[in-house]
PDB file of N, CA and C in Angstrom:
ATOM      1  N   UNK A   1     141.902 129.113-159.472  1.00  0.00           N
ATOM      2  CA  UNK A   1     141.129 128.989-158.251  1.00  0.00           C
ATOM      3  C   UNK A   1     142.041 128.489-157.117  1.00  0.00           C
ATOM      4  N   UNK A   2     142.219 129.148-155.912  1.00  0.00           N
ATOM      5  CA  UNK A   2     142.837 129.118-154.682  1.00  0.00           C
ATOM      6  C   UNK A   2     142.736 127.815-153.920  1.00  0.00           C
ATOM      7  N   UNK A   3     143.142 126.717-153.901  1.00  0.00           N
ATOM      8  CA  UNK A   3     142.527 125.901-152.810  1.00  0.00           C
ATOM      9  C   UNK A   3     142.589 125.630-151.277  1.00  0.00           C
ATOM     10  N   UNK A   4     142.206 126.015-150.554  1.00  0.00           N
ATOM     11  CA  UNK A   4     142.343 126.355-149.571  1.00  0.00           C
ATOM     12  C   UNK A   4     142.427 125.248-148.381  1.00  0.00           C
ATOM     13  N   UNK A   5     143.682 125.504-147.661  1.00  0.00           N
ATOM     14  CA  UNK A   5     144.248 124.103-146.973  1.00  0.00           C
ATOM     15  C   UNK A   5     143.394 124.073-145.129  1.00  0.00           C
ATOM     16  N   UNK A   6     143.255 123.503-145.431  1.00  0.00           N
ATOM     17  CA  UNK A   6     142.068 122.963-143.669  1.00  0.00           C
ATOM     18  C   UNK A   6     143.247 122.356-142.725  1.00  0.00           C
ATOM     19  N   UNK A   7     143.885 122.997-141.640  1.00  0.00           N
ATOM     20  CA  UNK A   7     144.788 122.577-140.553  1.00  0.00           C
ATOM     21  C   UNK A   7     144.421 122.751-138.817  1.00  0.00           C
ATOM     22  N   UNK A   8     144.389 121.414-138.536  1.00  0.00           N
ATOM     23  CA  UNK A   8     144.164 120.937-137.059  1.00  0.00           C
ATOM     24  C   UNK A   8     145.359 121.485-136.635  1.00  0.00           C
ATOM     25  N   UNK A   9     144.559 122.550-135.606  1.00  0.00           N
ATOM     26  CA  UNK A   9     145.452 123.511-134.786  1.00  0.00           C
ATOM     27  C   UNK A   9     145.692 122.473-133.574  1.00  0.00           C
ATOM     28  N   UNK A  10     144.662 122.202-132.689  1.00  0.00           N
ATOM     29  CA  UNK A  10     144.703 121.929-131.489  1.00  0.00           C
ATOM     30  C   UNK A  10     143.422 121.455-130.891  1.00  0.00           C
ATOM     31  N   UNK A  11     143.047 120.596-129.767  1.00  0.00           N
ATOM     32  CA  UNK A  11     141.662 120.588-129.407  1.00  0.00           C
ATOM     33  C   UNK A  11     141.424 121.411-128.565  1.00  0.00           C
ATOM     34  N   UNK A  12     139.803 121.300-128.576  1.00  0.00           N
ATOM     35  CA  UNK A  12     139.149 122.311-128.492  1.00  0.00           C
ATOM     36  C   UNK A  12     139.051 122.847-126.816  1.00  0.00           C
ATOM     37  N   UNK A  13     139.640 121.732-126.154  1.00  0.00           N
ATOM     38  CA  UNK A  13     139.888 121.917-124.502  1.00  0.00           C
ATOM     39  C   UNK A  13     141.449 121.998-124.144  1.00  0.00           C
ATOM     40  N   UNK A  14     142.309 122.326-125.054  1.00  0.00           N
ATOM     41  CA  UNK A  14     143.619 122.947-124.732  1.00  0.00           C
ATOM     42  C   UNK A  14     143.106 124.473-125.126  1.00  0.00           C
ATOM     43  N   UNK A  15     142.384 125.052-125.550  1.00  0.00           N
ATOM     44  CA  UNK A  15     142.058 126.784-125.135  1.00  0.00           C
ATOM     45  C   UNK A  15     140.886 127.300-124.196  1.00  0.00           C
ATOM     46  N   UNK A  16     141.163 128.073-122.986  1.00  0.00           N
ATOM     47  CA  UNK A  16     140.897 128.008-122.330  1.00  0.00           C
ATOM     48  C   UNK A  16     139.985 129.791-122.874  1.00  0.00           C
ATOM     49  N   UNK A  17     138.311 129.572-122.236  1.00  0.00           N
ATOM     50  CA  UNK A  17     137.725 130.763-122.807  1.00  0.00           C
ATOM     51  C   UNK A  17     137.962 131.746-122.086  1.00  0.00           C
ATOM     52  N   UNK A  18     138.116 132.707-123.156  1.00  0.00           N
ATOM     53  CA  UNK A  18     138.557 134.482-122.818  1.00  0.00           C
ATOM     54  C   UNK A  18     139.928 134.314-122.536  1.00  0.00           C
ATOM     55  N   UNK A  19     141.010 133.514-123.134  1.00  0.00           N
ATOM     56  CA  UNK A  19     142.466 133.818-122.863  1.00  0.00           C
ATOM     57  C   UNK A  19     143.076 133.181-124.528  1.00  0.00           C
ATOM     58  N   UNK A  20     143.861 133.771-124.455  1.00  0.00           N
ATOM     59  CA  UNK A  20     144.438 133.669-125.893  1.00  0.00           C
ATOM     60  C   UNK A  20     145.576 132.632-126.245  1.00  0.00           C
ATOM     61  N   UNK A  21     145.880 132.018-126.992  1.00  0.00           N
ATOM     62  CA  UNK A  21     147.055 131.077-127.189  1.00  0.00           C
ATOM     63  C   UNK A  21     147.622 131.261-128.612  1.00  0.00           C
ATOM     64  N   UNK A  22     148.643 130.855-128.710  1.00  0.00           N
ATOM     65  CA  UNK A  22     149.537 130.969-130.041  1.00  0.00           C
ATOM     66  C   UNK A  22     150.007 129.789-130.469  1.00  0.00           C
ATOM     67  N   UNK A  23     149.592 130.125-131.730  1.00  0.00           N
ATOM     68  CA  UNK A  23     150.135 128.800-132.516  1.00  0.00           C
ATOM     69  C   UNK A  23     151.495 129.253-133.703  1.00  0.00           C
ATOM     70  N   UNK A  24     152.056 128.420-134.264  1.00  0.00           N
ATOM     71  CA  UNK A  24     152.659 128.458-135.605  1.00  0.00           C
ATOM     72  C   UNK A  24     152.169 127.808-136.789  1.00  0.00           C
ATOM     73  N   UNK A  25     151.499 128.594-137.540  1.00  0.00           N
ATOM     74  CA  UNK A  25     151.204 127.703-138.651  1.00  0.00           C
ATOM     75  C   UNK A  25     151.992 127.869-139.958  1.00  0.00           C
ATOM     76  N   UNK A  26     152.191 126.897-140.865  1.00  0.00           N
ATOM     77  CA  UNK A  26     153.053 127.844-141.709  1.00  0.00           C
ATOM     78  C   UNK A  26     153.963 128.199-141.221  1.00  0.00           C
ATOM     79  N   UNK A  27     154.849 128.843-140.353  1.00  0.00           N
ATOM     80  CA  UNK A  27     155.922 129.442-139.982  1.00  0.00           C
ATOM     81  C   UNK A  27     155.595 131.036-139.757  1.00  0.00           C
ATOM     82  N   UNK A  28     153.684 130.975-139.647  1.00  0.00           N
ATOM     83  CA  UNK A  28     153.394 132.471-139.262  1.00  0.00           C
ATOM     84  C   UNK A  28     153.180 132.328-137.756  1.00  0.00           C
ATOM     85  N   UNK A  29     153.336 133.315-136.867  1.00  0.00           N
ATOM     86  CA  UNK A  29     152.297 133.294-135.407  1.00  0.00           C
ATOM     87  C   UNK A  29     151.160 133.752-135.511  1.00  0.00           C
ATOM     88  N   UNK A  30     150.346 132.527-135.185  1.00  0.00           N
ATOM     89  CA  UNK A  30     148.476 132.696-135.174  1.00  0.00           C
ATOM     90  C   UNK A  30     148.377 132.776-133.649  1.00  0.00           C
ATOM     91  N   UNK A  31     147.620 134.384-133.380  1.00  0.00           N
ATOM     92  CA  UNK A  31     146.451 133.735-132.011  1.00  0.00           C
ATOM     93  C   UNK A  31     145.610 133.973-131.991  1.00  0.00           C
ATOM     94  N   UNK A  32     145.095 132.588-131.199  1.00  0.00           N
ATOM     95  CA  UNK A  32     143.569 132.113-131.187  1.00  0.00           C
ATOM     96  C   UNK A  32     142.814 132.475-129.795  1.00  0.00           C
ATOM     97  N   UNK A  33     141.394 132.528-130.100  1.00  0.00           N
ATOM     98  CA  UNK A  33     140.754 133.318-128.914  1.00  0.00           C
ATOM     99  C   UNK A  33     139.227 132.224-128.832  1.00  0.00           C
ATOM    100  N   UNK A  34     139.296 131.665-128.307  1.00  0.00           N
ATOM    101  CA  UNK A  34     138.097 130.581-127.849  1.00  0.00           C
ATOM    102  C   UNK A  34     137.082 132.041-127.200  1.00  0.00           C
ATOM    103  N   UNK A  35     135.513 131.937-127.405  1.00  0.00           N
ATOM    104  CA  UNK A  35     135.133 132.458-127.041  1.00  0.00           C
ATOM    105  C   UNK A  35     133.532 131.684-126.838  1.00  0.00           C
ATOM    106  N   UNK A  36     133.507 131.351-125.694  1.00  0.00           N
ATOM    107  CA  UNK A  36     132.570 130.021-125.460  1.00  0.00           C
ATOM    108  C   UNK A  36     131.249 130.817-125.746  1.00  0.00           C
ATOM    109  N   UNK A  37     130.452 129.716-126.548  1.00  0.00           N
ATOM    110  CA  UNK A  37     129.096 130.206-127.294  1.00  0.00           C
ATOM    111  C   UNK A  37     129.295 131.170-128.427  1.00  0.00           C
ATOM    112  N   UNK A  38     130.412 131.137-128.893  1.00  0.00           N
ATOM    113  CA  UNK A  38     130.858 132.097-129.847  1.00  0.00           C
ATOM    114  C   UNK A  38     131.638 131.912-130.666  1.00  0.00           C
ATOM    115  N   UNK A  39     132.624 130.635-130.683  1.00  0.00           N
ATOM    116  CA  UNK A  39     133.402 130.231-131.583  1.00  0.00           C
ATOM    117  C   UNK A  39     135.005 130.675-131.655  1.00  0.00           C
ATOM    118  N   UNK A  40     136.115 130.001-132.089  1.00  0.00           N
ATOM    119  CA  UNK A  40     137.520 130.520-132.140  1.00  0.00           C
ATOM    120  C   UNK A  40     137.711 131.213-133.140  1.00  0.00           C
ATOM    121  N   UNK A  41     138.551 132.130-133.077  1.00  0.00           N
ATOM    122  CA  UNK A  41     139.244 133.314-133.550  1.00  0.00           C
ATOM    123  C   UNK A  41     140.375 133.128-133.977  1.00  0.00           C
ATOM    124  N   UNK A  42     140.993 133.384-135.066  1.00  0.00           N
ATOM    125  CA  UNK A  42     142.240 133.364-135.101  1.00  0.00           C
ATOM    126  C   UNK A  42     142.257 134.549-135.863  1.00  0.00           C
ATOM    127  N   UNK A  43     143.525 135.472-134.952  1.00  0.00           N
ATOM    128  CA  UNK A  43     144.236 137.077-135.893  1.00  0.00           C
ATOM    129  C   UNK A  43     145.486 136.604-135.389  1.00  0.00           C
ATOM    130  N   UNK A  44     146.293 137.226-136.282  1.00  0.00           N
ATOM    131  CA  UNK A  44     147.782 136.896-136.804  1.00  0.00           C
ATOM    132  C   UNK A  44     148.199 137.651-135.076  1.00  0.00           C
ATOM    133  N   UNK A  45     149.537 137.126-134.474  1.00  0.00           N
ATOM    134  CA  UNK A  45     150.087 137.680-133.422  1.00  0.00           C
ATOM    135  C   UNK A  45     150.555 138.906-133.340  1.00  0.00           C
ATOM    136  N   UNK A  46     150.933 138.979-134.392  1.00  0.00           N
ATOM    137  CA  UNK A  46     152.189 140.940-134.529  1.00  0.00           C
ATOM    138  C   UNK A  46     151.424 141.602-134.606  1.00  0.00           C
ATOM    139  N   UNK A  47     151.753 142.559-133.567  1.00  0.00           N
ATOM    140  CA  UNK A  47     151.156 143.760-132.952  1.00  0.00           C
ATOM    141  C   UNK A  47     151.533 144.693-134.294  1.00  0.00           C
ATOM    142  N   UNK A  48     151.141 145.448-135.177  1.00  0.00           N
ATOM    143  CA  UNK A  48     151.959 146.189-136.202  1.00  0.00           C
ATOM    144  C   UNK A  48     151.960 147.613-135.158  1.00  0.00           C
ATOM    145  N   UNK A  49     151.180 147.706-134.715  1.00  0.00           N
ATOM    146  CA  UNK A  49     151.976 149.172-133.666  1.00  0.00           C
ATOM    147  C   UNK A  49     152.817 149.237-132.552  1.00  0.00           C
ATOM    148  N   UNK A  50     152.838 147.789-131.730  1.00  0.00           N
ATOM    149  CA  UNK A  50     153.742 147.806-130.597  1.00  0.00           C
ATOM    150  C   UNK A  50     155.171 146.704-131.478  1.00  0.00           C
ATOM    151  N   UNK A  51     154.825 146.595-132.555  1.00  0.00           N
ATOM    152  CA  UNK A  51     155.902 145.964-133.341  1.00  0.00           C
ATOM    153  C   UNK A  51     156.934 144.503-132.327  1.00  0.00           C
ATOM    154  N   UNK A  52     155.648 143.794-131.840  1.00  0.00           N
ATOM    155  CA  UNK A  52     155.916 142.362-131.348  1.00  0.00           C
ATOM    156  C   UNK A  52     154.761 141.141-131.451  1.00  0.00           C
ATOM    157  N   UNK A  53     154.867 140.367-131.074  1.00  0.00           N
ATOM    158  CA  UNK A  53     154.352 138.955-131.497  1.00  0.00           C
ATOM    159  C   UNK A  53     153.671 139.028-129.806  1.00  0.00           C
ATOM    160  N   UNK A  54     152.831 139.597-129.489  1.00  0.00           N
ATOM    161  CA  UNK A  54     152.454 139.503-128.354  1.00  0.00           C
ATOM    162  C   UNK A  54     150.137 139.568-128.236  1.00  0.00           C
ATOM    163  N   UNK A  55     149.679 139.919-128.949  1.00  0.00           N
ATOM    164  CA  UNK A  55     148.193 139.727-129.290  1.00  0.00           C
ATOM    165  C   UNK A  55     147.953 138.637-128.474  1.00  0.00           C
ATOM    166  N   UNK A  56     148.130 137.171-128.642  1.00  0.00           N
ATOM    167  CA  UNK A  56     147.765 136.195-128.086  1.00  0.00           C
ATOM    168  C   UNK A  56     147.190 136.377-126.301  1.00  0.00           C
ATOM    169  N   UNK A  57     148.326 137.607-125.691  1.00  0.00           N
ATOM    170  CA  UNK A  57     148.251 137.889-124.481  1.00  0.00           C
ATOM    171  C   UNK A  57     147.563 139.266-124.056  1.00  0.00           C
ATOM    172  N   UNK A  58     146.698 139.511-125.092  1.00  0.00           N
ATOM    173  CA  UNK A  58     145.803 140.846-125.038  1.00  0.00           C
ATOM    174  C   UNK A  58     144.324 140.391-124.092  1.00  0.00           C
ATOM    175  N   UNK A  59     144.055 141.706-124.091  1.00  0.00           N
ATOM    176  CA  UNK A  59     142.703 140.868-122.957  1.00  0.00           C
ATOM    177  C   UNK A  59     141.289 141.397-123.516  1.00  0.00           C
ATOM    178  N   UNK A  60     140.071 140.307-124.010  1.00  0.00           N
ATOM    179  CA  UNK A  60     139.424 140.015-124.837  1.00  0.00           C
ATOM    180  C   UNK A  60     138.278 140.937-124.436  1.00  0.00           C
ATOM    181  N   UNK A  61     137.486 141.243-124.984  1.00  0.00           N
ATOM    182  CA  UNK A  61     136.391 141.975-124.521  1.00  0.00           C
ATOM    183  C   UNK A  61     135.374 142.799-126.071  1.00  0.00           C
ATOM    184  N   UNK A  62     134.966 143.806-126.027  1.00  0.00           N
ATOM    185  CA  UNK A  62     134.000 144.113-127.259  1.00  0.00           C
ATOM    186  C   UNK A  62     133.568 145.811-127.094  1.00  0.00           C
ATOM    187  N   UNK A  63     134.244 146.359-128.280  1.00  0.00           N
ATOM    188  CA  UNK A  63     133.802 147.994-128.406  1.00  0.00           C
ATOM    189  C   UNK A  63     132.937 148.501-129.117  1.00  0.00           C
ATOM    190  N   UNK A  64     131.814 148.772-128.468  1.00  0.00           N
ATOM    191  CA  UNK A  64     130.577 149.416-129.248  1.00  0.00           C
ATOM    192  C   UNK A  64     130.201 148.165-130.006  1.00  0.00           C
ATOM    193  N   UNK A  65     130.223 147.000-129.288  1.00  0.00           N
ATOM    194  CA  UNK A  65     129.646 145.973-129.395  1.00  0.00           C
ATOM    195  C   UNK A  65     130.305 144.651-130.851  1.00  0.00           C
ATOM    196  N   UNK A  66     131.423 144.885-130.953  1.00  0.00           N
ATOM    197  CA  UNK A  66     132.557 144.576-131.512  1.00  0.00           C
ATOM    198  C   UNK A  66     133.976 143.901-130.994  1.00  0.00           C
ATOM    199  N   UNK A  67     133.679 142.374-131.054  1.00  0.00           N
ATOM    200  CA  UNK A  67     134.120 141.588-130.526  1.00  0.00           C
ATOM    201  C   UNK A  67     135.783 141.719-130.663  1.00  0.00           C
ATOM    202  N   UNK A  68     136.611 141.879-129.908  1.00  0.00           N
ATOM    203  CA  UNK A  68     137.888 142.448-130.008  1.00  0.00           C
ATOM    204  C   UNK A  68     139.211 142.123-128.606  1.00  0.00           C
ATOM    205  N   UNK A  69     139.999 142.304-129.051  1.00  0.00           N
ATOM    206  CA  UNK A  69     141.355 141.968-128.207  1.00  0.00           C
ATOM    207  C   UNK A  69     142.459 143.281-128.167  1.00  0.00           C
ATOM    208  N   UNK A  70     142.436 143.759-127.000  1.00  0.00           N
ATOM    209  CA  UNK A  70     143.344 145.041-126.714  1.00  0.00           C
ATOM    210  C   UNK A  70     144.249 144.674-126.409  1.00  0.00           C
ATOM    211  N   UNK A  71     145.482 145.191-127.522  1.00  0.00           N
ATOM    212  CA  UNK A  71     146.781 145.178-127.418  1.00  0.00           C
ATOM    213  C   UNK A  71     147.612 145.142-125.832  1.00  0.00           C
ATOM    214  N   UNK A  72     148.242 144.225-125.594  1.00  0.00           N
ATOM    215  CA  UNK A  72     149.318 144.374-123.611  1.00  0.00           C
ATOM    216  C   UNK A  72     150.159 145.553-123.894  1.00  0.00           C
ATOM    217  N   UNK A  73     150.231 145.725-125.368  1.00  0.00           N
ATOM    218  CA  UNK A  73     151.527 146.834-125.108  1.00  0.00           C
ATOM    219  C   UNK A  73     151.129 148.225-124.997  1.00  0.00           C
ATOM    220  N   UNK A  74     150.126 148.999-126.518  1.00  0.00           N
ATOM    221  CA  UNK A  74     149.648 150.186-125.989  1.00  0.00           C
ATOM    222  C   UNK A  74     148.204 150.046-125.988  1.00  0.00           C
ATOM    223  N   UNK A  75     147.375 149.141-125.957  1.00  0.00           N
ATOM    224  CA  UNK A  75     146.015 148.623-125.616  1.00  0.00           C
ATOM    225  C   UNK A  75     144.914 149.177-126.646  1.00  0.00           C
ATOM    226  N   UNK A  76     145.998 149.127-128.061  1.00  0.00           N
ATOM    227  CA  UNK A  76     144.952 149.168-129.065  1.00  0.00           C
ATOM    228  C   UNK A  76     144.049 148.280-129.448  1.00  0.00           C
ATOM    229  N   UNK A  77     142.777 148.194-129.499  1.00  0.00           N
ATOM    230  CA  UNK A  77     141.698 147.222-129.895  1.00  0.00           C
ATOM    231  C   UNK A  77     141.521 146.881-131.299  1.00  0.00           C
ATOM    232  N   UNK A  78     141.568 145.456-131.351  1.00  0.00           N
ATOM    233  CA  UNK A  78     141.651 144.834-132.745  1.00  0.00           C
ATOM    234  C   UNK A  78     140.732 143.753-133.179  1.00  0.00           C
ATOM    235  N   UNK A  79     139.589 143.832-133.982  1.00  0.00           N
ATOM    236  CA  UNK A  79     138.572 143.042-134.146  1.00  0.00           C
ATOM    237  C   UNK A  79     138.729 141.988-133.834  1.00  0.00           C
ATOM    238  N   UNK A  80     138.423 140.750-133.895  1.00  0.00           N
ATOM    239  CA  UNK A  80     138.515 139.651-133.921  1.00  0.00           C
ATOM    240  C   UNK A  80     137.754 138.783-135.069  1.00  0.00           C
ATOM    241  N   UNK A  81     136.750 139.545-135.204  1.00  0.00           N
ATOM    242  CA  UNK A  81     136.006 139.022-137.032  1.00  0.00           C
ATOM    243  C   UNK A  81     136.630 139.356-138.028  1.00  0.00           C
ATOM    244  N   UNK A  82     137.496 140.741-138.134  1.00  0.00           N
ATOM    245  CA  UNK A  82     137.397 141.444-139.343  1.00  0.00           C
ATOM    246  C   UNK A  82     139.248 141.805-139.326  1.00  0.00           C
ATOM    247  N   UNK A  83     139.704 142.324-137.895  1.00  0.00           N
ATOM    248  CA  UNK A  83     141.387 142.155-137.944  1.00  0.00           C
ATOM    249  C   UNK A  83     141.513 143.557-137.550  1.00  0.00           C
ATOM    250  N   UNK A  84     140.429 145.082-137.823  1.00  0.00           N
ATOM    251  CA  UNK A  84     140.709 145.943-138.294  1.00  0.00           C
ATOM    252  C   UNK A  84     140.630 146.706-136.979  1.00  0.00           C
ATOM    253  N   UNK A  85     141.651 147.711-136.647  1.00  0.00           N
ATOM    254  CA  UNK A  85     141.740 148.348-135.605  1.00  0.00           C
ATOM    255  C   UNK A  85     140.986 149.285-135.087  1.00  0.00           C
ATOM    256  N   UNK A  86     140.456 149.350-134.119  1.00  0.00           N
ATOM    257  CA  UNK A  86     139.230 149.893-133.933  1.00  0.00           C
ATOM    258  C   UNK A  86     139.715 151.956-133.712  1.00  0.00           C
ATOM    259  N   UNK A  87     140.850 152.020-133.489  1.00  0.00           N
ATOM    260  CA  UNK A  87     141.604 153.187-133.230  1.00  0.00           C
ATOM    261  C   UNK A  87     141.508 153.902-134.355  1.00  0.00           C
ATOM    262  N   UNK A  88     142.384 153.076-135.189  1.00  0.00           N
ATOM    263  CA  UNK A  88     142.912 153.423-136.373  1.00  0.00           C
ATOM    264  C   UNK A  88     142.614 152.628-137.376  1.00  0.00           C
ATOM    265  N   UNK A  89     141.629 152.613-138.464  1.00  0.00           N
ATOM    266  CA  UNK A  89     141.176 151.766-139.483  1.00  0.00           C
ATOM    267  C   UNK A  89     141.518 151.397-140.276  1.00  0.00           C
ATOM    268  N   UNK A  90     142.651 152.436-140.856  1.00  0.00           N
ATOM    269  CA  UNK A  90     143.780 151.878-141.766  1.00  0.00           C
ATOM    270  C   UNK A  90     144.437 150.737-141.186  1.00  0.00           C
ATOM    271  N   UNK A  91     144.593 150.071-140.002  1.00  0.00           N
ATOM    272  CA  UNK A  91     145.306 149.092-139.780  1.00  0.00           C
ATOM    273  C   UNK A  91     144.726 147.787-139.925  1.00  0.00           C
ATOM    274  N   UNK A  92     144.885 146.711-140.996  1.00  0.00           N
ATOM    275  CA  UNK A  92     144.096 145.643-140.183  1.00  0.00           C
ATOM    276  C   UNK A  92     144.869 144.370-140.397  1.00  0.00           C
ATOM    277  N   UNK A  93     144.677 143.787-139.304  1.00  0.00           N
ATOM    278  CA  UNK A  93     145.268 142.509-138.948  1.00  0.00           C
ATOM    279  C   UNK A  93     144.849 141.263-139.893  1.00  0.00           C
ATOM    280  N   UNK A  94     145.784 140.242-140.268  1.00  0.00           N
ATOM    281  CA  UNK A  94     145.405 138.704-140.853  1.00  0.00           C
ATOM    282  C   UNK A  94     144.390 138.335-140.150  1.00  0.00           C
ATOM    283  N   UNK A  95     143.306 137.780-140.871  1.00  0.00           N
ATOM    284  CA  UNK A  95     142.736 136.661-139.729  1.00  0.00           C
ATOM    285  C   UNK A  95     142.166 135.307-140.594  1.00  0.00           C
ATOM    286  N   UNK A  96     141.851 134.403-140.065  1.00  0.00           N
ATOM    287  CA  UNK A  96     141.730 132.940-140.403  1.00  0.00           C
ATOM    288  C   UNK A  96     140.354 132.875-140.208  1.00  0.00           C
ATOM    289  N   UNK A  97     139.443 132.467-140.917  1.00  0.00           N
ATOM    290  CA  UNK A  97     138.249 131.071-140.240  1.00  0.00           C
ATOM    291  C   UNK A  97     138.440 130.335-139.953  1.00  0.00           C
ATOM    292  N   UNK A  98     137.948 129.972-139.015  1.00  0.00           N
ATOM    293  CA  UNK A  98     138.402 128.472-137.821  1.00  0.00           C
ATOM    294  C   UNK A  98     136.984 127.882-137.540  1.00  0.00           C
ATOM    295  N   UNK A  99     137.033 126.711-138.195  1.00  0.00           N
ATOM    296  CA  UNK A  99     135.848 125.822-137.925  1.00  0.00           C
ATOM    297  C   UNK A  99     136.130 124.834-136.826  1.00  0.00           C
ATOM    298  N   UNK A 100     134.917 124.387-136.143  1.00  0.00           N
ATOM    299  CA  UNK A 100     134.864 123.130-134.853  1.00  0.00           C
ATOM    300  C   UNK A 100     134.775 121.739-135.784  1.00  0.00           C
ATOM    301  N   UNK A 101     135.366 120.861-136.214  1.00  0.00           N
ATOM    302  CA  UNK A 101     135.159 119.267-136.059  1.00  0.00           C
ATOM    303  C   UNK A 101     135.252 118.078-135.043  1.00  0.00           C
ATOM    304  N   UNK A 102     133.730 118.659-133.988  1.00  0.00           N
ATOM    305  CA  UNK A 102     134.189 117.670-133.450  1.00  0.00           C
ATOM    306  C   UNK A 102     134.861 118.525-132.281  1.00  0.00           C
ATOM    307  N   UNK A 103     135.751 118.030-131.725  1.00  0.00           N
ATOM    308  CA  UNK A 103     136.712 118.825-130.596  1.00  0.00           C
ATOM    309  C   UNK A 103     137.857 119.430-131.194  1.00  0.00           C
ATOM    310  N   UNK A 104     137.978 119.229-132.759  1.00  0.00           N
ATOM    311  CA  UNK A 104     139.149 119.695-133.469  1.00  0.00           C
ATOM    312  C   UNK A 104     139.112 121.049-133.487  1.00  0.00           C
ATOM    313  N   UNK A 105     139.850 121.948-133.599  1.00  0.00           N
ATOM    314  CA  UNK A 105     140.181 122.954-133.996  1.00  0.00           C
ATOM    315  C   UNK A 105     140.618 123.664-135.235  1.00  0.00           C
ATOM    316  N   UNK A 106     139.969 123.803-136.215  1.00  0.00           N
ATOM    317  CA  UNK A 106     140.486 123.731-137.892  1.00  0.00           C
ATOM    318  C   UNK A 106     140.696 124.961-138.322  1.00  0.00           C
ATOM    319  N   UNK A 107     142.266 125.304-138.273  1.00  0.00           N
ATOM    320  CA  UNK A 107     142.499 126.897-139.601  1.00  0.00           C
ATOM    321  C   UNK A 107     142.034 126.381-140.670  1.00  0.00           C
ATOM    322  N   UNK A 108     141.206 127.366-141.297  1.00  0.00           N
ATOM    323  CA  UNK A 108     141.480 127.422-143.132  1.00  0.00           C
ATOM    324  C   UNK A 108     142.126 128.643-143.534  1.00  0.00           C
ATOM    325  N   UNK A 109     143.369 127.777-144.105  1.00  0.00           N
ATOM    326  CA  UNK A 109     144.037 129.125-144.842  1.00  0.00           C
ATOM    327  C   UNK A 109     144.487 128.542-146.435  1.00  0.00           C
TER     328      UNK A 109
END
């Protein structure tokens, strides 16, 4: 059985809603997407099609009602619940549950 480690990213008023920030956890790049009345997000940073660490700086929004973040580089859309590319389905991104404690900010990975 897996046990799964609970890590204070950041509080909850260093992310600012509808803009993205990056963390390191682990030695992976996480970004996170505050989405007020809606809860934080975390999908892994690397773009696997524009092949950079840039997601964090995608701009947030929802396709066919599917909460999501379009790539800065070729503005592919990438869930934010689920990771999985809305283009192309074979692709899907890491993502984390992130619980509120409080003003904390908590990965579970």
């Amino acid at each position: 059985m897996e046990v799964l480690e609970r890590v204070t990213i950041c509080q909850l008023q260093q992310l600012t809603p509808f803009e993205g920030r990056a963390a390191l956890i682990d030695g992976e790049q996480v970004a996170l997407f505050y989405l007020a009345n809606l809860g934080v997000f975390a999908i892994q940073n690397w773009d696997p099609i524009g092949k950079a660490y840039v997601l964090c700086r995608g701009i947030v929004g929802d396709v066919h009602g599917e909460l999501c973040v379009a790539s800065p580089l070729y503005k592919q859309h990438f869930s934010l619940q689920s990771g999985q590319c809305i283009e192309d389905p074979d692709i899907v991104l890491k993502t984390w549950p992130v619980q509120l404690v409080g003003q904390d900010v908590v990965l579970i990975h």
